[in-house]
Protein backbone atom coordinates (compact mmCIF):
# COMPACT_ATOMS: atom_id res chain seq x y z
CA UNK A 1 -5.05 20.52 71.51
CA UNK A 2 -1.86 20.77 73.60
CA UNK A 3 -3.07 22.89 76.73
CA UNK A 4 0.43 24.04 77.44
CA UNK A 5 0.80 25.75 73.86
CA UNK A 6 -2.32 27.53 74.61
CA UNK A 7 -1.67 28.15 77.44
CA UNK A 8 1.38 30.09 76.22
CA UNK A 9 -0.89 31.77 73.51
CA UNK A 10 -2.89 33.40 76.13
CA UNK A 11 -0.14 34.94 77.20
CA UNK A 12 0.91 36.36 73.52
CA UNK A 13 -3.11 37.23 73.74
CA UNK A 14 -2.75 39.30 76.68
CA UNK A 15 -0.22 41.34 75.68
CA UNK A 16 -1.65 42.09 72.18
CA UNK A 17 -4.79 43.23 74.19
CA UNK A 18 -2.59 45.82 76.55
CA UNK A 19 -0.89 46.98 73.55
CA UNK A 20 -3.80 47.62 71.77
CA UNK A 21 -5.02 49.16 74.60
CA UNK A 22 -2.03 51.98 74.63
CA UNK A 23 -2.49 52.38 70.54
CA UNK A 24 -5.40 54.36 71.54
CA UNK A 25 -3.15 57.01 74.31
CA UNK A 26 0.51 57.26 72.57
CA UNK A 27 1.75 60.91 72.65
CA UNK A 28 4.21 60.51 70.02
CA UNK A 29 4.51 58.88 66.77
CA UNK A 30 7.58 56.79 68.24
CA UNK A 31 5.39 55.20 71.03
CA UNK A 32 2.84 54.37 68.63
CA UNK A 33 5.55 52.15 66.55
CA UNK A 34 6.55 50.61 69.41
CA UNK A 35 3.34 50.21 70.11
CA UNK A 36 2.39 48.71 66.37
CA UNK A 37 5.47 46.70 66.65
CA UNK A 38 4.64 44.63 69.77
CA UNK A 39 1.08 44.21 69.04
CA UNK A 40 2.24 42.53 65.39
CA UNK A 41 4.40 39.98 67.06
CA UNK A 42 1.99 39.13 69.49
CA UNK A 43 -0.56 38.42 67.09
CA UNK A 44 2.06 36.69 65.06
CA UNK A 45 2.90 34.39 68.28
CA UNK A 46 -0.85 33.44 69.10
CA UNK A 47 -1.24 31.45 65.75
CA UNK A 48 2.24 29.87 65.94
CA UNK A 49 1.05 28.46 69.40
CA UNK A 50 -2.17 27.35 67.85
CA UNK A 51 -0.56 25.69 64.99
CA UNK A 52 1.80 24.02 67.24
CA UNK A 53 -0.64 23.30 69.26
CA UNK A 54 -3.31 21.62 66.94
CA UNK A 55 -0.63 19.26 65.83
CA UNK A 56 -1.81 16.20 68.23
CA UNK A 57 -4.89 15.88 67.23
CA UNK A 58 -6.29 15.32 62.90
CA UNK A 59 -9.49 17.67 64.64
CA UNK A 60 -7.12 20.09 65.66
CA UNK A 61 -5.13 20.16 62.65
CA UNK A 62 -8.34 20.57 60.76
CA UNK A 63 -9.67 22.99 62.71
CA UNK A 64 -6.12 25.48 62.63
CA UNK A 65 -5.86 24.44 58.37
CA UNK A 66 -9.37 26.09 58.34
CA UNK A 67 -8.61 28.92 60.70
CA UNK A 68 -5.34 29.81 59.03
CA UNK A 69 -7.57 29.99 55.37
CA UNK A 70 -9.67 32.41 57.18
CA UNK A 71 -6.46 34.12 57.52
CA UNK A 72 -5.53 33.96 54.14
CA UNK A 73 -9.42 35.26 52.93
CA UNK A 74 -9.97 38.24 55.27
CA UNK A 75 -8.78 41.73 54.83
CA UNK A 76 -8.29 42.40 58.44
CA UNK A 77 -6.65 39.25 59.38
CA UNK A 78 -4.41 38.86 55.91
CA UNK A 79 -3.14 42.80 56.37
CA UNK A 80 -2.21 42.09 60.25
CA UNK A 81 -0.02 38.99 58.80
CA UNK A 82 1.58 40.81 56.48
CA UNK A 83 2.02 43.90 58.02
CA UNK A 84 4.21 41.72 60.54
CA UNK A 85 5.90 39.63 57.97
CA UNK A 86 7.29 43.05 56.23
CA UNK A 87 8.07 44.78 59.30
CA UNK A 88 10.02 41.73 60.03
CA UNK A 89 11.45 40.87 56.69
CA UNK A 90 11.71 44.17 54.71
CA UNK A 91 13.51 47.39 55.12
CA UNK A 92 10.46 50.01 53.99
CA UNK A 93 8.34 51.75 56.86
CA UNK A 94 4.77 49.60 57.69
CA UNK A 95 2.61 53.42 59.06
CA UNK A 96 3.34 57.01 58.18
CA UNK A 97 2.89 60.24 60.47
CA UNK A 98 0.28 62.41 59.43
CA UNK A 99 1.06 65.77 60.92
CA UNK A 100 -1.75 68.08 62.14
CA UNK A 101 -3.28 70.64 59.65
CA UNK A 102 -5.44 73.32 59.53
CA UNK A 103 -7.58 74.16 56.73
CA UNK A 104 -9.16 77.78 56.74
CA UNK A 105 -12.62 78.69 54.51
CA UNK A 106 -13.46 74.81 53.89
CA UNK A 107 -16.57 74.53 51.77
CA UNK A 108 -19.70 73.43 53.10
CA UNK A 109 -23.36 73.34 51.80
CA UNK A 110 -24.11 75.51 54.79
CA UNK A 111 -20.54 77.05 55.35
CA UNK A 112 -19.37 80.28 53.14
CA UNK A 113 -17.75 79.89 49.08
CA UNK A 114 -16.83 83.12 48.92
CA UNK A 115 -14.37 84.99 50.92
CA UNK A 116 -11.94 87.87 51.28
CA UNK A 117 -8.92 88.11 53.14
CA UNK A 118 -6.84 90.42 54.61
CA UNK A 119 -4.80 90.94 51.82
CA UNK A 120 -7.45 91.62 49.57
CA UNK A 121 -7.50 87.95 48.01
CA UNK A 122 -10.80 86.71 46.41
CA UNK A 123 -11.73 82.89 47.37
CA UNK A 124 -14.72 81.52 45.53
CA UNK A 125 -15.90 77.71 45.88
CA UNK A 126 -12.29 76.69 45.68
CA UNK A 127 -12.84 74.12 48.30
CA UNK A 128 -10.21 75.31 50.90
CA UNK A 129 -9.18 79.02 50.83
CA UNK A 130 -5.83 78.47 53.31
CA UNK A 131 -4.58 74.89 54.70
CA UNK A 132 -1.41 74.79 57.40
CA UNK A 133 0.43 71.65 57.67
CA UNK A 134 2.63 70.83 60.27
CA UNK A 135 2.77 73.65 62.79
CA UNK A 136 3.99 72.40 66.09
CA UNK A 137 3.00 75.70 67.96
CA UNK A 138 1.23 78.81 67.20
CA UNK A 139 1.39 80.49 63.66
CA UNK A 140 -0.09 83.44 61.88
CA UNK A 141 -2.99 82.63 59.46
CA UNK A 142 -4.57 85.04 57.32
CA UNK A 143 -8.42 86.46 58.48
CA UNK A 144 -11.02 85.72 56.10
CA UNK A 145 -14.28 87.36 56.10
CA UNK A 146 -17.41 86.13 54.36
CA UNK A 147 -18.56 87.57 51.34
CA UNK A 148 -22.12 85.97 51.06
CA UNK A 149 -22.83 85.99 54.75
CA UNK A 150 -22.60 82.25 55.43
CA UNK A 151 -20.53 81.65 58.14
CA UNK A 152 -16.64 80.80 57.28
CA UNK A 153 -15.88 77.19 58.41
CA UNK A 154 -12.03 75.88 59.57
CA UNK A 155 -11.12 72.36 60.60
CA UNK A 156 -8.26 71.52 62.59
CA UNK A 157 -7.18 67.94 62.51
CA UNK A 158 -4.72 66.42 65.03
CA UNK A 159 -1.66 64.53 63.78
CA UNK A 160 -2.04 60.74 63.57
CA UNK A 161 -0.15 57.52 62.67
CA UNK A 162 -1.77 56.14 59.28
CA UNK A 163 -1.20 52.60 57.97
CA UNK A 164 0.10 51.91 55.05
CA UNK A 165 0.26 49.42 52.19
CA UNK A 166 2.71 46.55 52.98
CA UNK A 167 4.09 43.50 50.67
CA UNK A 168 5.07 40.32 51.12
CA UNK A 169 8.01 38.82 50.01
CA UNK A 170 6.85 38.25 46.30
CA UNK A 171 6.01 41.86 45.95
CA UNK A 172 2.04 41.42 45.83
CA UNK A 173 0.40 44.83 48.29
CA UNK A 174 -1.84 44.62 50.46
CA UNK A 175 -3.84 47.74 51.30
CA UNK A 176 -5.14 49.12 55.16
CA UNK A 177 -8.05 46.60 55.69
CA UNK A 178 -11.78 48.14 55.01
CA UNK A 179 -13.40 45.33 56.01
CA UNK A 180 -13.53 42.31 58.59
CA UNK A 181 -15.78 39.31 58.20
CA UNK A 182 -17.92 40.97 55.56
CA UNK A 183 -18.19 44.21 57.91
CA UNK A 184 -17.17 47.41 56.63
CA UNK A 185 -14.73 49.07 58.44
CA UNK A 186 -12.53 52.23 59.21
CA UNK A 187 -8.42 51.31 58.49
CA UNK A 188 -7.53 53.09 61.18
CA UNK A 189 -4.70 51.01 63.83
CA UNK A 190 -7.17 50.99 67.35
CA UNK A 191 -9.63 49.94 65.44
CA UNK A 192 -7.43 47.61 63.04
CA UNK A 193 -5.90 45.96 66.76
CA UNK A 194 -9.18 46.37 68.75
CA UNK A 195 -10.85 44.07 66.11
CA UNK A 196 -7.81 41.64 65.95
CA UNK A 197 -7.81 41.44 69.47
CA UNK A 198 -11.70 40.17 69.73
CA UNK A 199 -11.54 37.44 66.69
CA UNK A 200 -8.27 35.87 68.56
CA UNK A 201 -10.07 35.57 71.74
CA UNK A 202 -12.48 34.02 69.72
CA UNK A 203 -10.32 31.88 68.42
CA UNK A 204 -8.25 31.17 71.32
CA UNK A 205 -11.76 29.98 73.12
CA UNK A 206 -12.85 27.50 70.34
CA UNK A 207 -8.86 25.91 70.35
CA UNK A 208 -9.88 25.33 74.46
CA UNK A 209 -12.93 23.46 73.84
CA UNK A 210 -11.01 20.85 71.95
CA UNK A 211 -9.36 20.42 75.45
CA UNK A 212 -12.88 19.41 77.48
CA UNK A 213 -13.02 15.94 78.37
């Protein structure tokens, strides 16, 4: 291995790890891209430094061919590719924002299925009596009252930056990753970049021991 590319990848590693550090604090859906954005190129940049790197040696060209087929195989590590590779190459958006919403009366073995409002409306086991999407400040929502004295349950849930499906250049999609290594897993991008940045410190620790005398 040729220290000086990996010694360049460490520094593509370390900024992938602060970025995937702020993923998990952005107040707005535009950090968060730039965010996204920065952490895909520096994942990018780690394996062009190990492939450039494992080009001395036929080890450390075997070693990176079987490393970059581990790429190819798992969810996780295939999505963050190509998540980069359209960002880079196509013109469609790579996440979505998910505003906030409320949903009033949700459905619950131990929450109520039948409700009144107000206004005199009837709700019975429909799932969700009321849900508000997209309310950036306060708003007026209708008062339901239980009707078989369970208690009425509402969830609020805070908007969020969603990945998407992505393509490569040949069209084929590749979905948010649910698992990693044969682990199950939520799609969700701190955990997505969190899990990215572990397996290429890994990786960037086995491509060292090739340079121990």
């Amino acid at each position: 291995m040729n220290p000086k590319a990996l010694h360049k990848a460490q520094l593509r590693l370390r900024v992938a790890s602060k970025t995937a550090a702020d993923l998990k604090d952005c107040k707005t859906y535009g950090d968060f891209s730039d965010a996204w954005y920065i952490f895909l190129h520096a994942a990018k940049g780690i394996y062009t430094m190990l492939e450039q790197g494992s080009k001395p040696t036929p080890q450390g060209r075997q070693w990176f061919g079987g490393k970059n087929q581990e790429r190819k195989d798992d969810p996780l590590l295939r999505y963050v590719t190509e998540a980069r590779n359209d960002d880079e190459h196509g013109i469609e958006p790579i996440t979505e924002y998910a505003p906030a919403t409320l949903a009033l009366g949700v459905k619950t073995p131990t929450s109520s299925g039948k409700m009144i409002d107000e206004y005199g409306n009837v709700f019975m086991n429909c799932g969700t009596a009321y849900r508000v999407t997209g309310a950036s400040g306060p708003v007026k929502v209708p008062q339901l009252r239980s009707l078989d004295g369970k208690p009425i349950e509402n969830r609020f849930t805070p908007p969020t930056a969603r990945l998407i499906n992505v393509r490569d250049r040949a069209g084929r999609v590749y979905t948010p990753p649910r698992s990693h290594l044969g682990v199950s897993i939520e799609p969700t991008p701190p955990i997505v970049a969190d899990l990215m940045v572990k397996y290429l410190t890994g990786l960037l620790a086995e491509a060292w021991g090739f340079c121990k005398p």
